[in-house]
PDB file of N, CA and C in Angstrom:
ATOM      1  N   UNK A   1       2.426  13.672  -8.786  1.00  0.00           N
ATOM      2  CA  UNK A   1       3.675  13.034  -8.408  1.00  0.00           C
ATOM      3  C   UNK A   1       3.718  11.625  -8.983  1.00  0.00           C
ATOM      4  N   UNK A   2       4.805  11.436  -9.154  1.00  0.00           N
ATOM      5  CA  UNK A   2       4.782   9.680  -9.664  1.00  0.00           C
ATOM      6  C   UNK A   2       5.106   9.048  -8.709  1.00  0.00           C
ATOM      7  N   UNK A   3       4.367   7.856  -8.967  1.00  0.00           N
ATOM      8  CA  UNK A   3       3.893   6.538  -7.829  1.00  0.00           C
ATOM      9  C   UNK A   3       4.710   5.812  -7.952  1.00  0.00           C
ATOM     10  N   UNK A   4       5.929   5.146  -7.431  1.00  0.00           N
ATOM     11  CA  UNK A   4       6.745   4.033  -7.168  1.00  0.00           C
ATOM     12  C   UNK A   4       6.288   3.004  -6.634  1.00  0.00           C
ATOM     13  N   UNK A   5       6.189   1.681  -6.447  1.00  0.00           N
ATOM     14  CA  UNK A   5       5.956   0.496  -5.727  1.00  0.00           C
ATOM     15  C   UNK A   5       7.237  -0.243  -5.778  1.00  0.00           C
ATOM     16  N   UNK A   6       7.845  -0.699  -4.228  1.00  0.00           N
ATOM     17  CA  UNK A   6       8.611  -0.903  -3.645  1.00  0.00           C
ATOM     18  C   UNK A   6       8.265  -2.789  -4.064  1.00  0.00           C
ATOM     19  N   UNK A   7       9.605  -3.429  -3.974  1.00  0.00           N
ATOM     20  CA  UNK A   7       9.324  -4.795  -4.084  1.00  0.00           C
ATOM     21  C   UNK A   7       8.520  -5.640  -3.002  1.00  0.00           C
ATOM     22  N   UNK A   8       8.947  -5.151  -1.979  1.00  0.00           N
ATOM     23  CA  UNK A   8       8.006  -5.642  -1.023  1.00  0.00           C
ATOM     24  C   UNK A   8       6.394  -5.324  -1.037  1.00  0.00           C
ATOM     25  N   UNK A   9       6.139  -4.110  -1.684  1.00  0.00           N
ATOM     26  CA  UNK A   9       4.748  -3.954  -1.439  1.00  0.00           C
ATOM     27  C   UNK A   9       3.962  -4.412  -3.026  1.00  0.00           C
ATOM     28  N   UNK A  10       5.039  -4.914  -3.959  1.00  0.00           N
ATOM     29  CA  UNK A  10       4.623  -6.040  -4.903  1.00  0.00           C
ATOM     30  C   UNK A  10       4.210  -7.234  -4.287  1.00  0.00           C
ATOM     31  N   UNK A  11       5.138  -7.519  -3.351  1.00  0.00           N
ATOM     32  CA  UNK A  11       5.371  -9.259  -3.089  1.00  0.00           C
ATOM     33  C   UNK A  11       3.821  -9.291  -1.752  1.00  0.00           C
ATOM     34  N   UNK A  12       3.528  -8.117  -0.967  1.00  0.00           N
ATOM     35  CA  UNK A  12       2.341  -8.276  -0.319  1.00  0.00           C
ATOM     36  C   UNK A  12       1.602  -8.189  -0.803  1.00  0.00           C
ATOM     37  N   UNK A  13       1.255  -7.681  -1.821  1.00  0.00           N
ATOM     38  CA  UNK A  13       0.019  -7.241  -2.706  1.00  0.00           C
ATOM     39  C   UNK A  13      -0.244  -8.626  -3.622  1.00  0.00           C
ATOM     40  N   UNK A  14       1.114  -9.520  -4.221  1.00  0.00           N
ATOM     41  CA  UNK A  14       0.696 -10.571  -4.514  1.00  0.00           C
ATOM     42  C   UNK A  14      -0.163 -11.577  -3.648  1.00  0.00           C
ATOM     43  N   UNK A  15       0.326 -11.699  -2.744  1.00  0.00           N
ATOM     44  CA  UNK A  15       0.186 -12.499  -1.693  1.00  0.00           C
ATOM     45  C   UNK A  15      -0.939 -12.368  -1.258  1.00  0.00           C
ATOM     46  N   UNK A  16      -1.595 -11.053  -1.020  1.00  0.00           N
ATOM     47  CA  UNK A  16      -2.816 -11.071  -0.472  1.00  0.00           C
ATOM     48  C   UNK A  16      -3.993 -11.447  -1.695  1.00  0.00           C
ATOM     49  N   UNK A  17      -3.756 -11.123  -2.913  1.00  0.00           N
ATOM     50  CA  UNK A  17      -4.293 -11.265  -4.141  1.00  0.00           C
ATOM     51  C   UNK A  17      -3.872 -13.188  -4.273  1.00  0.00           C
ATOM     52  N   UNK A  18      -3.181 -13.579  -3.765  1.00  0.00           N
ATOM     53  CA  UNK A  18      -3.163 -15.264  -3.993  1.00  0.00           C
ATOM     54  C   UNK A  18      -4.585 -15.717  -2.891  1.00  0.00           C
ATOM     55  N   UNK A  19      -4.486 -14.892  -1.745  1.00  0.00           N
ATOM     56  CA  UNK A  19      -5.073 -15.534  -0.984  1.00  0.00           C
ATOM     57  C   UNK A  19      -6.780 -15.481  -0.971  1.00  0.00           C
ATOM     58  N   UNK A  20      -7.188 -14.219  -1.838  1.00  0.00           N
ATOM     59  CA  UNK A  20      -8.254 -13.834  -2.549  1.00  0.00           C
ATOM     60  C   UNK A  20      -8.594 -14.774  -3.251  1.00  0.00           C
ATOM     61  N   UNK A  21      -7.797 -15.337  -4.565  1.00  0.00           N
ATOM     62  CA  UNK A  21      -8.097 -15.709  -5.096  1.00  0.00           C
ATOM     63  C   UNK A  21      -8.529 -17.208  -5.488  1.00  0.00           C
ATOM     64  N   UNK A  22      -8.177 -17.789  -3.992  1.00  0.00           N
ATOM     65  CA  UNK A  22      -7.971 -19.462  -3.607  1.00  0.00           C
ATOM     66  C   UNK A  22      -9.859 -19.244  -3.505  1.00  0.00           C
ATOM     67  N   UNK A  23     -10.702 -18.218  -2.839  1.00  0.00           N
ATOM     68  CA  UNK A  23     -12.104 -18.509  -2.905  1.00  0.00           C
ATOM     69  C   UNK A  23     -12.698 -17.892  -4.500  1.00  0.00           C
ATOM     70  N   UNK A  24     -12.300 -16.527  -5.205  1.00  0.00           N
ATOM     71  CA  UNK A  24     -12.635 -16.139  -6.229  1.00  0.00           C
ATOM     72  C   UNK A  24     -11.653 -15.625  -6.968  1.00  0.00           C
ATOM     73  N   UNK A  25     -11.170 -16.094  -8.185  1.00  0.00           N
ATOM     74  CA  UNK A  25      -9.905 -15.281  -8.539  1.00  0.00           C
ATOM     75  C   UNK A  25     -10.398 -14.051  -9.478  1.00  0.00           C
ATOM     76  N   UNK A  26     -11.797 -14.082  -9.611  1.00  0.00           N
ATOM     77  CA  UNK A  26     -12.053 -12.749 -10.628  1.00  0.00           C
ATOM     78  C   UNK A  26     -11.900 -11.755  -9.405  1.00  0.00           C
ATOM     79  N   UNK A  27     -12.486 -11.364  -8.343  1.00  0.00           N
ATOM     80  CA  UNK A  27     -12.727 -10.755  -7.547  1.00  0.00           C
ATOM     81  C   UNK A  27     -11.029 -10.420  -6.992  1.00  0.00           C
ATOM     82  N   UNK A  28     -10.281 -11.136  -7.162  1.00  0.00           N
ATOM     83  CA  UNK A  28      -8.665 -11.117  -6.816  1.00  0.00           C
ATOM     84  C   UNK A  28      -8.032 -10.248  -8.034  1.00  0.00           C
ATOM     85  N   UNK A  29      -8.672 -10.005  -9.119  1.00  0.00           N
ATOM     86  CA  UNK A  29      -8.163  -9.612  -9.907  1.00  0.00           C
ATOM     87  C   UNK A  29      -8.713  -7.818 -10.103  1.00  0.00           C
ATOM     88  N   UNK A  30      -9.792  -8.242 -10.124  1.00  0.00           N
ATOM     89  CA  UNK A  30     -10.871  -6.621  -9.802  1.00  0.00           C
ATOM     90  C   UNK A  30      -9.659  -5.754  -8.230  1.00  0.00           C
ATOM     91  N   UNK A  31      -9.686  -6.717  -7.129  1.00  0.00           N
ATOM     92  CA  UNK A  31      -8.962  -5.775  -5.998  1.00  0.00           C
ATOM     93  C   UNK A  31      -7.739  -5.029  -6.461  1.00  0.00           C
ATOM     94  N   UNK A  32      -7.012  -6.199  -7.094  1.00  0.00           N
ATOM     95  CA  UNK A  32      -5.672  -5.578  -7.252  1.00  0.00           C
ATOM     96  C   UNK A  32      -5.770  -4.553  -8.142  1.00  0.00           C
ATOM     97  N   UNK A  33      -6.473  -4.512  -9.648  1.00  0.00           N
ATOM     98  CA  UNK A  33      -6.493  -3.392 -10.489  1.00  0.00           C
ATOM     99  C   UNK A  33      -7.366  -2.396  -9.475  1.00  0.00           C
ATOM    100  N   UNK A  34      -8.316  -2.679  -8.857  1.00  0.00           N
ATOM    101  CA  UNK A  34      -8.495  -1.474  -7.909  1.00  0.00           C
ATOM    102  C   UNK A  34      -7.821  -0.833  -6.392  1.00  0.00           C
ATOM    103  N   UNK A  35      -6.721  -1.701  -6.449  1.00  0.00           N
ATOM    104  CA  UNK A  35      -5.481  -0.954  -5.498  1.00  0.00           C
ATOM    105  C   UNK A  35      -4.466  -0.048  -6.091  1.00  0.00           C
ATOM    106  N   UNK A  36      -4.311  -1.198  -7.435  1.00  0.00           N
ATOM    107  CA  UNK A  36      -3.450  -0.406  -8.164  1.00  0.00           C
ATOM    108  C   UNK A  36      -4.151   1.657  -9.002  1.00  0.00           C
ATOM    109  N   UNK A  37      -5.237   1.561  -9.321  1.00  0.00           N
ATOM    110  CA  UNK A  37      -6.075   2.747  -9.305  1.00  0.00           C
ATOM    111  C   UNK A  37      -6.341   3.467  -8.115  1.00  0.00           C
ATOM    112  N   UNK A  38      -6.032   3.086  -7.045  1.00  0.00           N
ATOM    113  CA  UNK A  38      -6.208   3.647  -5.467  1.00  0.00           C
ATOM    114  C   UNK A  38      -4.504   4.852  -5.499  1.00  0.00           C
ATOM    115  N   UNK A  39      -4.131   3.914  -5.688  1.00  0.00           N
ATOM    116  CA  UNK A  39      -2.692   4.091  -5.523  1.00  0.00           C
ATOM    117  C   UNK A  39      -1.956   4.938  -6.596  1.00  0.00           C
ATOM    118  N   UNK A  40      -2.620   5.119  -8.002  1.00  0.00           N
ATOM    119  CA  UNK A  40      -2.471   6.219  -8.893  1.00  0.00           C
ATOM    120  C   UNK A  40      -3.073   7.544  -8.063  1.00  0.00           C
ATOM    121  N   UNK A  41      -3.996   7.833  -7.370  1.00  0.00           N
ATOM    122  CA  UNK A  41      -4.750   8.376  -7.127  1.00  0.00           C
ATOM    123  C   UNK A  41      -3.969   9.784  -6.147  1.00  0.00           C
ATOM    124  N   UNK A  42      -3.313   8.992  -4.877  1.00  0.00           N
ATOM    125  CA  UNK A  42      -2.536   9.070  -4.183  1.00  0.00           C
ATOM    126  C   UNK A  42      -1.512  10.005  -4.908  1.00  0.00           C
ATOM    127  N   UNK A  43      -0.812   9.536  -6.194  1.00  0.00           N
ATOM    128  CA  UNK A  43      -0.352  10.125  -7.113  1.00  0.00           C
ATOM    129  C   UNK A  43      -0.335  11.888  -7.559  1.00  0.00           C
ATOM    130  N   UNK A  44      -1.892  12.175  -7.354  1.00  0.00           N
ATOM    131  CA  UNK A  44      -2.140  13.657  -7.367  1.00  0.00           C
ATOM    132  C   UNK A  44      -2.835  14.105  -6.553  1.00  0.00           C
ATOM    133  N   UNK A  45      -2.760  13.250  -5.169  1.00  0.00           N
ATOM    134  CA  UNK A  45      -3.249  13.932  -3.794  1.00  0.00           C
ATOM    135  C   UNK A  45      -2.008  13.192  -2.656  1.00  0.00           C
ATOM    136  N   UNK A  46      -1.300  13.265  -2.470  1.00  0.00           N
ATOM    137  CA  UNK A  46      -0.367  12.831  -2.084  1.00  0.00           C
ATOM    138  C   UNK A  46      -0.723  13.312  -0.264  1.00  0.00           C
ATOM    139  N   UNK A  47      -1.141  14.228   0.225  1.00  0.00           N
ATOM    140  CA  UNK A  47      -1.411  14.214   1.890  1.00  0.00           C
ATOM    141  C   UNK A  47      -2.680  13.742   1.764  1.00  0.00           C
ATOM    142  N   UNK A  48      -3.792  13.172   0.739  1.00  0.00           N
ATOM    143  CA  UNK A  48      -5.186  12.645   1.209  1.00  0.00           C
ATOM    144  C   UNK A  48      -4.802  11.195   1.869  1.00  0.00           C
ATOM    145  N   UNK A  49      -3.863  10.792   2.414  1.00  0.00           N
ATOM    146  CA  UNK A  49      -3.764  10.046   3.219  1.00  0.00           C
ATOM    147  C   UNK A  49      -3.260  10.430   4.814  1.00  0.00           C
ATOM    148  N   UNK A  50      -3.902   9.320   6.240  1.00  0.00           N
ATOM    149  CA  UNK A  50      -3.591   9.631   6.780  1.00  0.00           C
ATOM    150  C   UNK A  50      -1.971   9.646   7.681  1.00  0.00           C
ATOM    151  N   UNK A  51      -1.839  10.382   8.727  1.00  0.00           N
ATOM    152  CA  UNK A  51      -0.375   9.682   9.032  1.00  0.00           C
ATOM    153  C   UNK A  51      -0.529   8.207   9.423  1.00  0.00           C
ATOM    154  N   UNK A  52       0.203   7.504   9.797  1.00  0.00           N
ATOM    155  CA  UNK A  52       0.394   6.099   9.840  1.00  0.00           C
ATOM    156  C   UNK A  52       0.835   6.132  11.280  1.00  0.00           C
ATOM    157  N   UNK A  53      -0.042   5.581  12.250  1.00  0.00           N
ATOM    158  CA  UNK A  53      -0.417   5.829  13.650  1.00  0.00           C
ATOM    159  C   UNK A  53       0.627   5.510  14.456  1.00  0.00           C
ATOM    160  N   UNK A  54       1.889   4.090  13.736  1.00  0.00           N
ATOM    161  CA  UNK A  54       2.496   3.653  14.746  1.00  0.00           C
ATOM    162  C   UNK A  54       3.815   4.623  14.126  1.00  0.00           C
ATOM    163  N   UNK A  55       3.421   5.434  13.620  1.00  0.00           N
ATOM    164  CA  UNK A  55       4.890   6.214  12.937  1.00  0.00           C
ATOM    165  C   UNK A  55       4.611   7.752  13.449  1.00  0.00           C
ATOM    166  N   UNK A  56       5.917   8.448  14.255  1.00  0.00           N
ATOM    167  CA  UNK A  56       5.362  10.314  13.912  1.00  0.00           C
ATOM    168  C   UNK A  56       6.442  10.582  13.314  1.00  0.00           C
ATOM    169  N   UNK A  57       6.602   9.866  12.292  1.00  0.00           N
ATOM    170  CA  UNK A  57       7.209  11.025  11.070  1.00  0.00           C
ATOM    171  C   UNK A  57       5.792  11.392   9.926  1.00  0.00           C
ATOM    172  N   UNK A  58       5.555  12.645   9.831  1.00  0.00           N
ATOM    173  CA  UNK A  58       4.937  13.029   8.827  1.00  0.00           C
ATOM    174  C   UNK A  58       4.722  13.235   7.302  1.00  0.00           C
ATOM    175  N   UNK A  59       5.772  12.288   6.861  1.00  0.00           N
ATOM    176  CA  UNK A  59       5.795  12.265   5.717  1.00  0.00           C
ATOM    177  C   UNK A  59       5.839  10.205   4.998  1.00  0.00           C
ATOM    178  N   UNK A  60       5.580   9.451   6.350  1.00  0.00           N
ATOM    179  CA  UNK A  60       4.755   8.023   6.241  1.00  0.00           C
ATOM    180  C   UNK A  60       3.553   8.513   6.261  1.00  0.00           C
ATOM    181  N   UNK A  61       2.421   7.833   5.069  1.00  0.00           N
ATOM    182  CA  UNK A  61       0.485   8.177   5.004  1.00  0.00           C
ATOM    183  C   UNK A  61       0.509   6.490   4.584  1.00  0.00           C
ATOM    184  N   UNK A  62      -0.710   7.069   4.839  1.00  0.00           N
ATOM    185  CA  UNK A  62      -1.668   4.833   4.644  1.00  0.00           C
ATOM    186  C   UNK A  62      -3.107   5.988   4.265  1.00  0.00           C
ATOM    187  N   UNK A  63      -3.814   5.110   3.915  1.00  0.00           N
ATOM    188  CA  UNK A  63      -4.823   4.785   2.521  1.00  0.00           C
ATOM    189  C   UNK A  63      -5.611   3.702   3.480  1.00  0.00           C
ATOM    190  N   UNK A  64      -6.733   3.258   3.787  1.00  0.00           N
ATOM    191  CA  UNK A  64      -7.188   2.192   4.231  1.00  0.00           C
ATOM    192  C   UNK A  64      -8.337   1.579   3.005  1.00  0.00           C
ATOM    193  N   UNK A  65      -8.180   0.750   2.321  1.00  0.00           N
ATOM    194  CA  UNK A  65      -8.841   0.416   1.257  1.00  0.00           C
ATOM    195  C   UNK A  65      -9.457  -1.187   1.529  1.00  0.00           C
ATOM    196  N   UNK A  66     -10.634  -1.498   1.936  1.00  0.00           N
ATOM    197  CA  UNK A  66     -11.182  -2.464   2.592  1.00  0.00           C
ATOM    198  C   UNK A  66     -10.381  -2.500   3.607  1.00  0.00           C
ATOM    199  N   UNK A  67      -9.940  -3.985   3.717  1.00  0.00           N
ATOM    200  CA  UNK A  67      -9.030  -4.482   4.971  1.00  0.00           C
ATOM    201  C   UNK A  67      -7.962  -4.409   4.898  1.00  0.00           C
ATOM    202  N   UNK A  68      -7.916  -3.157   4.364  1.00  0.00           N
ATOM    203  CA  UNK A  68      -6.111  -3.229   3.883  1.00  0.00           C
ATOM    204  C   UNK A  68      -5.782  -1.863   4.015  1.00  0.00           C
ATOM    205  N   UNK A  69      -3.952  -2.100   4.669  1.00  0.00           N
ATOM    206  CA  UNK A  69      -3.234  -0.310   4.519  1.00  0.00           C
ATOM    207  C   UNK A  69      -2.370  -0.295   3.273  1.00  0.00           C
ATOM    208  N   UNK A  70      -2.509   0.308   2.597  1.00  0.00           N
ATOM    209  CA  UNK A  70      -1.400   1.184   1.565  1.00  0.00           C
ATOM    210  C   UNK A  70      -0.730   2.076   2.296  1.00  0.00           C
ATOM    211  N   UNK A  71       0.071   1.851   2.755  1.00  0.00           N
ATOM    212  CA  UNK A  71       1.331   2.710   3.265  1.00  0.00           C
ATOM    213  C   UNK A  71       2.350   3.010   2.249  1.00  0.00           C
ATOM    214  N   UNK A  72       2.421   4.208   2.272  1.00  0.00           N
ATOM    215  CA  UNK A  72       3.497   5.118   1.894  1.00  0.00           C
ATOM    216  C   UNK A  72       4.114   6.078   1.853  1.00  0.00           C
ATOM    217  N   UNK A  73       5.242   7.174   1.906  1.00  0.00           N
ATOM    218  CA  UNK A  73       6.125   7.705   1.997  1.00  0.00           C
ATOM    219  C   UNK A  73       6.192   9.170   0.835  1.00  0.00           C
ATOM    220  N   UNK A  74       6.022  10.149   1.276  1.00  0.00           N
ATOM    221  CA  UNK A  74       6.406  11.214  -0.026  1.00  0.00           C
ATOM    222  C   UNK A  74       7.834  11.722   0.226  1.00  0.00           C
ATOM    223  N   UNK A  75       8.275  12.066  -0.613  1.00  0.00           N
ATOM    224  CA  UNK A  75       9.386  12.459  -1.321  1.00  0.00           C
ATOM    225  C   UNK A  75       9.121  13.479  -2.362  1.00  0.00           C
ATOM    226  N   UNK A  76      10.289  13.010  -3.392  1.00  0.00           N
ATOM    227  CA  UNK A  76      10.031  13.678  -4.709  1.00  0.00           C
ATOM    228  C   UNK A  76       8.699  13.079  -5.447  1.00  0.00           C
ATOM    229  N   UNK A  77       8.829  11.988  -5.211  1.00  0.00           N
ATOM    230  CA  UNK A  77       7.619  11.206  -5.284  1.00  0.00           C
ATOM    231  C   UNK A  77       6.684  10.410  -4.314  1.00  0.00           C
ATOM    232  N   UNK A  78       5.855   9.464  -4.698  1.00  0.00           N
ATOM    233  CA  UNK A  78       5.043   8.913  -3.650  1.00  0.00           C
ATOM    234  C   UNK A  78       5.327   6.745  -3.819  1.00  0.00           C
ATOM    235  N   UNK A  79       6.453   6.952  -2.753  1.00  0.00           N
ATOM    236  CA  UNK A  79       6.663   5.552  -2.532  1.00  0.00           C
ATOM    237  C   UNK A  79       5.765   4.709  -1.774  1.00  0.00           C
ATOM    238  N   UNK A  80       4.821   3.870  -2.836  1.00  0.00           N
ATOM    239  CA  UNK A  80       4.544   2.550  -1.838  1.00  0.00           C
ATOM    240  C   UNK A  80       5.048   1.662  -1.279  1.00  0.00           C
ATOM    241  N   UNK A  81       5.125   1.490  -0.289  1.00  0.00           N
ATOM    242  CA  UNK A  81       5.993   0.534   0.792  1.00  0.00           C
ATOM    243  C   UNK A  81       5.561  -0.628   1.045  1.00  0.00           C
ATOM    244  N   UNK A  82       3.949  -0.909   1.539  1.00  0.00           N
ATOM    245  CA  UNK A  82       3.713  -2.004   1.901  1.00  0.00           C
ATOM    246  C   UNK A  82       2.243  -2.174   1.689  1.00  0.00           C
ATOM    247  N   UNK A  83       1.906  -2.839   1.412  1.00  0.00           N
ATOM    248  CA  UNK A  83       0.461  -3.483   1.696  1.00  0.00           C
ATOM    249  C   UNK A  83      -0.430  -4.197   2.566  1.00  0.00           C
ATOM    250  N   UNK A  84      -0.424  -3.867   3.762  1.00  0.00           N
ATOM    251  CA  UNK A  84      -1.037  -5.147   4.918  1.00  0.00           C
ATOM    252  C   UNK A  84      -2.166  -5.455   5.288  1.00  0.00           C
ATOM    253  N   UNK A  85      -2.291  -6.356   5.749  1.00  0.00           N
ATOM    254  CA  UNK A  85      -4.302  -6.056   6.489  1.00  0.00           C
ATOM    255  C   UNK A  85      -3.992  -5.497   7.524  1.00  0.00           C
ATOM    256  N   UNK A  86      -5.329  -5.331   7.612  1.00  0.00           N
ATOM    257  CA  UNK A  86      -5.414  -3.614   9.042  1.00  0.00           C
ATOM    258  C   UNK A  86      -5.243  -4.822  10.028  1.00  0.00           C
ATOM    259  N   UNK A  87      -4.746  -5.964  10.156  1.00  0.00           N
ATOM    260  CA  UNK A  87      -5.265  -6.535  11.348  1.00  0.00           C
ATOM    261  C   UNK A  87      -3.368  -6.787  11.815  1.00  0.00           C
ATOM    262  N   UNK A  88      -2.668  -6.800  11.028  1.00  0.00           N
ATOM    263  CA  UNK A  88      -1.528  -6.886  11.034  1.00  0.00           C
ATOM    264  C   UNK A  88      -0.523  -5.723  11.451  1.00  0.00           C
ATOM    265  N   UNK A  89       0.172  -6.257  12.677  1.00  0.00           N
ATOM    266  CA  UNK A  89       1.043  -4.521  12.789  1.00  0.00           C
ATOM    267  C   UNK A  89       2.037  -4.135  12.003  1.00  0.00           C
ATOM    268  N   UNK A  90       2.738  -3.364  11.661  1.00  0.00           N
ATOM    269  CA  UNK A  90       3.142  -2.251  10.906  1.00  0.00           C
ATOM    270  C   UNK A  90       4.764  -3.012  11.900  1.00  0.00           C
ATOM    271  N   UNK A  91       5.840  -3.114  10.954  1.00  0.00           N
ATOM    272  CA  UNK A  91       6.675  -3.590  11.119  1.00  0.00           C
ATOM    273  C   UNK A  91       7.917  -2.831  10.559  1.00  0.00           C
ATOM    274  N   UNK A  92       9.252  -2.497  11.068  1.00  0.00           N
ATOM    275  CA  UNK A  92      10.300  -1.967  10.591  1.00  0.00           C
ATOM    276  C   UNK A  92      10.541  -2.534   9.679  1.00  0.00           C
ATOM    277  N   UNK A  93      10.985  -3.376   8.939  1.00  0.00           N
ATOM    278  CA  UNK A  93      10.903  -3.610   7.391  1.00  0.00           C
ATOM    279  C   UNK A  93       9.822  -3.384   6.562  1.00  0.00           C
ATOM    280  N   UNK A  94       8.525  -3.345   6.761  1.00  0.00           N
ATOM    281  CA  UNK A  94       7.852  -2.803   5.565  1.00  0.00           C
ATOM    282  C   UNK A  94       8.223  -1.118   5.701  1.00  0.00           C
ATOM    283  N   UNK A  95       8.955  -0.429   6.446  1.00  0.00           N
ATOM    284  CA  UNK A  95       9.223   0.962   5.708  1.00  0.00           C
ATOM    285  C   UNK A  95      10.631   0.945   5.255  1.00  0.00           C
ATOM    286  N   UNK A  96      11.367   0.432   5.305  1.00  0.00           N
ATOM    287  CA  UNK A  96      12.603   0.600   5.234  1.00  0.00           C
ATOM    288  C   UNK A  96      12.647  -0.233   3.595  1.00  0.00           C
ATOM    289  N   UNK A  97      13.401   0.723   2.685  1.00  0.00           N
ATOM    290  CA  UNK A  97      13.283   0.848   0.995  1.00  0.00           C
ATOM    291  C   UNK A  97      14.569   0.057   0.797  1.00  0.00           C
ATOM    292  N   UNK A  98      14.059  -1.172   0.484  1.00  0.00           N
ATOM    293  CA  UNK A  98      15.229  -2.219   0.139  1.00  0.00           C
ATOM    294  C   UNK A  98      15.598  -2.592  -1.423  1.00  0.00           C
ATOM    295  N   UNK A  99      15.706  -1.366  -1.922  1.00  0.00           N
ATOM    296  CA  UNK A  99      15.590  -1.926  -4.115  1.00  0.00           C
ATOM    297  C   UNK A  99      17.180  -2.018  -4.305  1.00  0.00           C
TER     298      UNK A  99
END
């Protein structure tokens, strides 16, 4: 399936990659190309994620990749939505597809 990324789960994924990178920016740079390879992945396993706990619709999955959820959505394809730390709750705008 092809992988979409939603603007918002650009603009978190920056953000958390700024905040990486204020102690190491190589290591900020390694995460993101290895989210972004997480997230191809997803691509041709599209249910190897789980449901997304504060959601029962079954077709929201998250990915937990260190301290972080990849949340996203299948369809025709596999929309990434958001990027958060696991420590952060899951909020009606990071699912809701604002392009």
């Amino acid at each position: 399936m092809k992988v979409v990324w939603s603007p918002l789960a650009l603009e978190k994924l920056g953000l958390a990659a700024e905040f990486i990178s204020i102690d190491n920016p190589v290591a900020a740079e390694k995460w993101v190309n290895d989210i972004f390879d997480k997230a191809e992945a997803i691509g041709s396993m599209p249910e190897m994620g789980r449901m997304v706990p504060e959601l029962s619709y079954g077709h929201y999955r998250e990915i937990i990749f260190g301290h972080y959820r990849i949340i996203y959505k299948i369809t025709t394809e596999v929309q990434i939505l958001t990027v958060r730390n696991c420590r952060q709750l899951l909020t009606s705008d990071d699912i809701t597809n604002k392009d």
